[in-house]
Protein backbone atom coordinates (compact mmCIF):
# COMPACT_ATOMS: atom_id res chain seq x y z
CA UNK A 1 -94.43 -144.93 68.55
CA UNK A 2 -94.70 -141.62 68.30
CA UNK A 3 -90.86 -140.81 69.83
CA UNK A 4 -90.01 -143.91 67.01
CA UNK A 5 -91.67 -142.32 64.32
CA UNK A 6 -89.82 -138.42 64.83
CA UNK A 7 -86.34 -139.82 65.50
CA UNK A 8 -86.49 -142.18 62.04
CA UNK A 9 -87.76 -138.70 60.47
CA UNK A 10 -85.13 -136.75 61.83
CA UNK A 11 -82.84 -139.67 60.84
CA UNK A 12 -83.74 -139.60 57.63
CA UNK A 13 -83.62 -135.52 57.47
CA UNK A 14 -79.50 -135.61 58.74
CA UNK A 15 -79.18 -138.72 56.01
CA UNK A 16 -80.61 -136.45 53.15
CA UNK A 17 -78.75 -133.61 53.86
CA UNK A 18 -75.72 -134.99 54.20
CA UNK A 19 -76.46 -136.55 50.63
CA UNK A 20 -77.43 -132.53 49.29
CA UNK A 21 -73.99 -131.39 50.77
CA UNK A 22 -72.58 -134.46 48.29
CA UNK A 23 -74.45 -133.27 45.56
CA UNK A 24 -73.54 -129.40 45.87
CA UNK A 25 -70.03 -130.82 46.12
CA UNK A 26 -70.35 -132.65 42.78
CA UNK A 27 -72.02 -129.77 41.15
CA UNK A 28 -69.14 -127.88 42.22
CA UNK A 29 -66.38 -130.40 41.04
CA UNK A 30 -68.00 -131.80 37.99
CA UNK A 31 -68.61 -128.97 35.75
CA UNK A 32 -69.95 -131.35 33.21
CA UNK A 33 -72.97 -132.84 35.39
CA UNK A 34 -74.35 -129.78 36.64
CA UNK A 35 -77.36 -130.34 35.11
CA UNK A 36 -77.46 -133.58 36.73
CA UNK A 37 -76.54 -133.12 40.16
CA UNK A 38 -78.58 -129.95 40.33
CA UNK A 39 -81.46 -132.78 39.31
CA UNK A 40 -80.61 -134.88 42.03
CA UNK A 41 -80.40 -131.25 44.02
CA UNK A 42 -84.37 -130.21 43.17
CA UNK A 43 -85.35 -133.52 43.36
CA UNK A 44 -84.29 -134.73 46.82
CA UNK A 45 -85.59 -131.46 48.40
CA UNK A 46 -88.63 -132.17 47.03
CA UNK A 47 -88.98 -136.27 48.06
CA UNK A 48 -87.87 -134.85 51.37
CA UNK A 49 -90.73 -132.23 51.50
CA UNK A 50 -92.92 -135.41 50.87
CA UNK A 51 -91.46 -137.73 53.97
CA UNK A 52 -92.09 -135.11 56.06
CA UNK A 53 -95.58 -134.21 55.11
CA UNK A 54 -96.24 -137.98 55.39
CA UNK A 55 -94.87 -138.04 58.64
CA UNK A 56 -96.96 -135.54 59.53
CA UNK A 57 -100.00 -137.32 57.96
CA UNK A 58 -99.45 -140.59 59.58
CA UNK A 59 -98.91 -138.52 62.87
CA UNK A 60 -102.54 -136.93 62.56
CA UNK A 61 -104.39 -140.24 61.64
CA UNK A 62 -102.33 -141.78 64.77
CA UNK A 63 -103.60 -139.36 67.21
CA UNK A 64 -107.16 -139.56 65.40
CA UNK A 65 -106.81 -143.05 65.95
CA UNK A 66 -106.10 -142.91 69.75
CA UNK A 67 -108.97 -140.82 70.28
CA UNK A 68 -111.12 -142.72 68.28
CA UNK A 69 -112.60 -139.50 66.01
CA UNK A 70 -115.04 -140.29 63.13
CA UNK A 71 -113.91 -137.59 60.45
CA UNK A 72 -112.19 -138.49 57.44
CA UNK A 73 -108.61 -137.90 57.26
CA UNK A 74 -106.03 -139.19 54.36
CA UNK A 75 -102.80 -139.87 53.50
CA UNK A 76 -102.33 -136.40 51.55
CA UNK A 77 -101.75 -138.47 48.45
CA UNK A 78 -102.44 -135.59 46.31
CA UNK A 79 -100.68 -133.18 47.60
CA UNK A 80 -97.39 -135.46 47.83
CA UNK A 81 -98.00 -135.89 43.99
CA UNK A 82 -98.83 -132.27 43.39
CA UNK A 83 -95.42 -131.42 44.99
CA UNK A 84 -94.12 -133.67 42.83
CA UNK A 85 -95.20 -132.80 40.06
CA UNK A 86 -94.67 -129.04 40.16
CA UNK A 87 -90.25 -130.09 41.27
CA UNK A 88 -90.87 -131.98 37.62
CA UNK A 89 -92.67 -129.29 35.96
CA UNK A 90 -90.06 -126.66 37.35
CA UNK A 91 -87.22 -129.13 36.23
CA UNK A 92 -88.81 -129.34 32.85
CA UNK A 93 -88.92 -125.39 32.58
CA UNK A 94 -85.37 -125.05 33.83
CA UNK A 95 -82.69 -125.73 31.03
CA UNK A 96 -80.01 -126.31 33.43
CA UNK A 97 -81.65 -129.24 35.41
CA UNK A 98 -82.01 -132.59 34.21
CA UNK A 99 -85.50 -134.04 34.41
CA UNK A 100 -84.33 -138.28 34.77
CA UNK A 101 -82.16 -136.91 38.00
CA UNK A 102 -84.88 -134.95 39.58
CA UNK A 103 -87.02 -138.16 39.19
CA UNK A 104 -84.70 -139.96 40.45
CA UNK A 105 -84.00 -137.61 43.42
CA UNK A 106 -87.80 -137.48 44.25
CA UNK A 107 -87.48 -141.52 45.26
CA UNK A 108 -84.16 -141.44 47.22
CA UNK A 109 -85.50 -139.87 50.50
CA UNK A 110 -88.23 -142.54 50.86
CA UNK A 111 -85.37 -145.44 49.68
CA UNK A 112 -83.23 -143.91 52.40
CA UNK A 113 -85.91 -144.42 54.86
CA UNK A 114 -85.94 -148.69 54.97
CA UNK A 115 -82.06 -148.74 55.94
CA UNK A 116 -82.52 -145.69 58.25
CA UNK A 117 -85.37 -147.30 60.15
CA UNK A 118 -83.83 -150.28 60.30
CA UNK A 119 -80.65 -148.64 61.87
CA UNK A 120 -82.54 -146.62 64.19
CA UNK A 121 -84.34 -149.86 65.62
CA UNK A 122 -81.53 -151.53 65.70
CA UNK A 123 -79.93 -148.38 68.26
CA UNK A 124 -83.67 -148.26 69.90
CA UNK A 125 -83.02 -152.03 71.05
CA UNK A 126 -80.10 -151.81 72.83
């Protein structure tokens, strides 16, 4: 699971990247959505900081798991929405960013894990 796990992560990493390189592009072509695709910019930087402290998470309460500790260990709930928060906050404070695409950008890294996972399964299988 664990091998599963890191190569949907990593998956998912290439995926969002690629999608950053789209959105510089755009900010670079479209002078007239800057705002917006430097939104979707601070956004999906910050949804992808979240998948990979989750990944991390769900990691440590695996291994916790296996070896059958007693302590208490979360999700990191918080901190994922504290990290939000403060990419919404700094898009707020910023005059060039636009707060609905950095909102928006916050969700695509975890939409863009479903169809990655699936694909990587799919590749796993054969």
């Amino acid at each position: 699971m664990n091998d599963l796990t890191t190569s949907i992560v990593n998956a998912v990493t290439r995926t969002v990247l690629l999608c950053l390189s789209a959105f510089l592009l755009g900010w670079a072509l479209y002078p007239n959505l800057q705002s917006v695709f430097a939104g979707l910019t601070l956004g999906v930087v910050g949804g992808l900081f979240n998948v990979r402290y989750l990944s991390v998470k769900i990691r440590q309460i695996a291994d916790m798991a296996v070896n059958q500790d007693h302590r208490r260990l979360g999700f990191g709930f918080v901190t994922r929405l504290c990290i939000a928060f403060l990419v919404v906050m700094l898009a707020a404070r910023l005059d060039q960013v636009s707060l609905g695409a950095t909102i928006a950008g916050l969700f695509i890294p975890q939409l863009l894990t479903i169809p990655v996972s699936i694909i990587v399964s799919l590749r796993n299988k054969k």
